[in-house]
N, C-alpha and C. Protein backbone atom coordinates (compact mmCIF):
# COMPACT_ATOMS: atom_id res chain seq x y z
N UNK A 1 232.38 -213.91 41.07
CA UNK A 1 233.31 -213.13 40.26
C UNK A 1 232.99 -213.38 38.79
N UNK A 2 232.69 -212.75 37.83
CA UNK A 2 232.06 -212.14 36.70
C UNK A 2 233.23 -213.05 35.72
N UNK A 3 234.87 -212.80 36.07
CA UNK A 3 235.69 -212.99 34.98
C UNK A 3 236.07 -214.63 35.78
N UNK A 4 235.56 -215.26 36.49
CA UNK A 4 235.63 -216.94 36.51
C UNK A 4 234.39 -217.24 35.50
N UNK A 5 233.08 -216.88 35.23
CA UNK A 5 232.19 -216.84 34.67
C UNK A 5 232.81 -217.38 33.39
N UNK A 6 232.86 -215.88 32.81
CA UNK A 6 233.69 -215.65 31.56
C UNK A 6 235.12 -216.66 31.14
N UNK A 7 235.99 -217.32 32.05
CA UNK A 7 236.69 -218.31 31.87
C UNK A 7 236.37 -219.53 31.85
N UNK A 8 235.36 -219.68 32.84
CA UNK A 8 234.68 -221.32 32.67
C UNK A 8 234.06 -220.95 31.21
N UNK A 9 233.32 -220.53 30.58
CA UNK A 9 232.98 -220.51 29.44
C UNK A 9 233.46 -221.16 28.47
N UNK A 10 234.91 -220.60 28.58
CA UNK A 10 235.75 -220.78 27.28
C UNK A 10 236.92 -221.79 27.19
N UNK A 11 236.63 -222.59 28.71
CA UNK A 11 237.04 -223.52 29.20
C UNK A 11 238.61 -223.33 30.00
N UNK A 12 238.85 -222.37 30.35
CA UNK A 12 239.88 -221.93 30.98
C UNK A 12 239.39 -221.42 32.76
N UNK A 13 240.05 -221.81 33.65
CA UNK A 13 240.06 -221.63 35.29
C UNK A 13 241.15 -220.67 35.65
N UNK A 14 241.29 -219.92 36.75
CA UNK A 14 242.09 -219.21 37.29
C UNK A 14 243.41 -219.30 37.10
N UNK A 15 243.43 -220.64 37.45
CA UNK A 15 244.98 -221.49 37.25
C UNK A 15 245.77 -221.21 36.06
N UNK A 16 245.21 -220.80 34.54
CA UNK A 16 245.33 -220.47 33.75
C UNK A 16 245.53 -219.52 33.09
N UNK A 17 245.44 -218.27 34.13
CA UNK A 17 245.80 -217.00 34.46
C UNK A 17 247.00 -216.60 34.37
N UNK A 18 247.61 -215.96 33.73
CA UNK A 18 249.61 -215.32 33.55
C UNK A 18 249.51 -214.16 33.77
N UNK A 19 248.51 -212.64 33.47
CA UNK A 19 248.76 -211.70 33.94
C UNK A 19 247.39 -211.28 33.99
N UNK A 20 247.00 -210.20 34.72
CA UNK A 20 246.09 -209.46 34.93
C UNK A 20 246.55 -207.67 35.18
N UNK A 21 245.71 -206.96 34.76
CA UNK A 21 246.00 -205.61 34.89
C UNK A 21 244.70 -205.23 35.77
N UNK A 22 244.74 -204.40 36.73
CA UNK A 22 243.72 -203.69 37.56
C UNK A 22 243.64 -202.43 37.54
N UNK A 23 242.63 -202.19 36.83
CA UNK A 23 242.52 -200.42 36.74
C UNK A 23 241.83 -200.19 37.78
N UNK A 24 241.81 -198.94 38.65
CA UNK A 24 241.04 -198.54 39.69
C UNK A 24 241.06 -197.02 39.73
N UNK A 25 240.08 -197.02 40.06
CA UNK A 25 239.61 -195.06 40.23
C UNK A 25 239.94 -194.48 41.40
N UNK A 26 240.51 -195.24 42.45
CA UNK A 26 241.23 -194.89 43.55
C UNK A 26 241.56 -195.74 44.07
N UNK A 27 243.15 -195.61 44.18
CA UNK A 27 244.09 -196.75 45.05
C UNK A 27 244.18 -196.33 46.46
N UNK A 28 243.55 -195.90 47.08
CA UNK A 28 243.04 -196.22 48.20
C UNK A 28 242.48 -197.53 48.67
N UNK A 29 241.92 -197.53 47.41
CA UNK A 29 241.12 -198.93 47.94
C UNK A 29 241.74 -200.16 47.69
N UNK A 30 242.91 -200.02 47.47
CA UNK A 30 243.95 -201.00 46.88
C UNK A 30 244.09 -202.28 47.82
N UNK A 31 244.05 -202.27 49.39
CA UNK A 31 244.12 -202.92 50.33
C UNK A 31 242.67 -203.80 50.04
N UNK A 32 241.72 -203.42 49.85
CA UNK A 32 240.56 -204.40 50.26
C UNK A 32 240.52 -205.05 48.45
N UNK A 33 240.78 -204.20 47.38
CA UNK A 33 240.87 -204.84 46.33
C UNK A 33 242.16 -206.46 46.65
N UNK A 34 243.12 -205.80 47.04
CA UNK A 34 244.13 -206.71 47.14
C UNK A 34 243.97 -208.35 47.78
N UNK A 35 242.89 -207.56 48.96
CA UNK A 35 242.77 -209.00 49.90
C UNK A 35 241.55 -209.65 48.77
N UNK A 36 240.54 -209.11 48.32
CA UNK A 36 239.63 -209.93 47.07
C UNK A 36 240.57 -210.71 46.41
N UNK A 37 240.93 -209.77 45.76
CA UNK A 37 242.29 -210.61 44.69
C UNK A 37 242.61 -212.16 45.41
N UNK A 38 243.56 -211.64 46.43
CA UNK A 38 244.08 -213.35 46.88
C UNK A 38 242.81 -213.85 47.25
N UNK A 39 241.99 -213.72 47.57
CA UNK A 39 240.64 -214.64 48.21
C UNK A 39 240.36 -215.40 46.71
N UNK A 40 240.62 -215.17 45.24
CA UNK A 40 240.31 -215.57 44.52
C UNK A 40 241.67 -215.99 43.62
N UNK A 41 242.68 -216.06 43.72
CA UNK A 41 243.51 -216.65 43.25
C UNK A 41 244.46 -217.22 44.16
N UNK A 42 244.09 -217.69 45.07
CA UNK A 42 244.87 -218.00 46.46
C UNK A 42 246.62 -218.03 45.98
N UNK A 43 246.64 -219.25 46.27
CA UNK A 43 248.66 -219.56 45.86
C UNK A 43 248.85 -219.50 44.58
N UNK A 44 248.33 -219.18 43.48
CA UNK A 44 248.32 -218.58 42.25
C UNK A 44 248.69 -217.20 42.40
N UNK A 45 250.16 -216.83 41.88
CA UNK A 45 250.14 -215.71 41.32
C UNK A 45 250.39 -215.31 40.36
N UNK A 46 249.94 -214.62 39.33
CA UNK A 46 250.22 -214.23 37.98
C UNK A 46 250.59 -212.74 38.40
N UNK A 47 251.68 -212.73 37.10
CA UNK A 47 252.11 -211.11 37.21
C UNK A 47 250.79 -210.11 37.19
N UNK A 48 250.93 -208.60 37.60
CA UNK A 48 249.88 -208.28 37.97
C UNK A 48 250.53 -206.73 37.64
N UNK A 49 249.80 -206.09 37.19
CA UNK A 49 249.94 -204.67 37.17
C UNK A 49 248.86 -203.94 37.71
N UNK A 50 248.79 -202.97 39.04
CA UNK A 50 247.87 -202.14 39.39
C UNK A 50 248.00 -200.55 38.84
N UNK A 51 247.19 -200.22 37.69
CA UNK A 51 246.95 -198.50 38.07
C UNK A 51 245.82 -197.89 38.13
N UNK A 52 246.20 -196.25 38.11
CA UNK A 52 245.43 -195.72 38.39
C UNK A 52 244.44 -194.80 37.66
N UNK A 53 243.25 -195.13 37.35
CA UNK A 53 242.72 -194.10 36.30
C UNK A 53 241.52 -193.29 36.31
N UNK A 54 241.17 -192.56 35.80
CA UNK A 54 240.88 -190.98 36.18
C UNK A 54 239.02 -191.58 36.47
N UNK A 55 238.75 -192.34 35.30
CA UNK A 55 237.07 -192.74 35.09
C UNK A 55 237.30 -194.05 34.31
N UNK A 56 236.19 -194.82 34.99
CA UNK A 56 235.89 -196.15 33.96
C UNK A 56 234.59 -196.80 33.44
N UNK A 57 234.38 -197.43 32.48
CA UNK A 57 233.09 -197.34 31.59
C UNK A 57 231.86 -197.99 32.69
N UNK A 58 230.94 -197.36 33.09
CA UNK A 58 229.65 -197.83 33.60
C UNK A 58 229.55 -197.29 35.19
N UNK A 59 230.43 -196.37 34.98
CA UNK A 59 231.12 -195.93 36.63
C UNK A 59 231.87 -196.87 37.87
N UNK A 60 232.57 -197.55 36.91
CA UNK A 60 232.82 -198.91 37.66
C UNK A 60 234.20 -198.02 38.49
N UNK A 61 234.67 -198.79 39.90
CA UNK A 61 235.78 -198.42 40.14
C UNK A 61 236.94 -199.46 40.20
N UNK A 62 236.89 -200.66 39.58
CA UNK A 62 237.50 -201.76 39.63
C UNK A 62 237.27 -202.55 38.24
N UNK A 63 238.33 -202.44 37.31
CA UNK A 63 237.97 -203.36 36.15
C UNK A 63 239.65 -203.97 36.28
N UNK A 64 239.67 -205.46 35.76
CA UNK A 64 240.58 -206.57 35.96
C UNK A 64 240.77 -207.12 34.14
N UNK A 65 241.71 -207.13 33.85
CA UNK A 65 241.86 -207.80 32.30
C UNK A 65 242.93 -208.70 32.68
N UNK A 66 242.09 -210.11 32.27
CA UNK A 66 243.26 -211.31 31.75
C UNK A 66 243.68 -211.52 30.94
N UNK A 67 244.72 -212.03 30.97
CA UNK A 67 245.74 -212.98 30.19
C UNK A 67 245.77 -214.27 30.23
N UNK A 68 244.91 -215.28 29.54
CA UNK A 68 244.88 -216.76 30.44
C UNK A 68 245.81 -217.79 29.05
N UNK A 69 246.43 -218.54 30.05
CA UNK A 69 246.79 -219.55 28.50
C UNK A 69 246.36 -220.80 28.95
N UNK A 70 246.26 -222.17 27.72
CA UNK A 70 245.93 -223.11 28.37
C UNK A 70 247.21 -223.86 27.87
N UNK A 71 247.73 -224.60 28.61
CA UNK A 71 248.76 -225.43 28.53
C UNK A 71 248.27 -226.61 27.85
N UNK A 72 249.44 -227.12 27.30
CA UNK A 72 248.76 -228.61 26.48
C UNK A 72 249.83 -229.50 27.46
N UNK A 73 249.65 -230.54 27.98
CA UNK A 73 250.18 -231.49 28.41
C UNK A 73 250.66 -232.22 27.53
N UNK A 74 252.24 -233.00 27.98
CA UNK A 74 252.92 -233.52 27.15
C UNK A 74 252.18 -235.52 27.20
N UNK A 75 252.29 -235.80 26.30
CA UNK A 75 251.58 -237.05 26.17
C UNK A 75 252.71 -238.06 25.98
């Protein structure tokens, strides 16, 4: 998955995740997107918005935008 990539980078993990938006070019496919989804954020859930949109850049049919924060632990 492309956007764990992009989070280990910047030193942030899934866990760190608060919302995500899922654009898709057909929610049809919402079921097998859905089961990906939990396969990768298991008992993590962050709020989540799914819609639906007409075309997306590179002919993709699945683009995901996070929201990640990192918590500071109290010392």
């Amino acid at each position: 998955m492309n956007l764990q990539n992009v989070l280990s980078e910047t030193g942030f993990t899934l866990e760190d995740v608060v919302k995500t938006s899922v654009f898709m070019t057909n929610l049809n496919h919402f079921g097998q997107m859905n089961d990906g989804y939990c396969h990768y954020f298991g008992n993590h859930h962050p709020a989540r918005t799914t819609v639906q949109v007409a075309k997306l850049p590179r002919s993709a049919e699945i683009e995901i935008e996070l929201v990640a924060i990192k918590r500071q632990l109290n010392q």
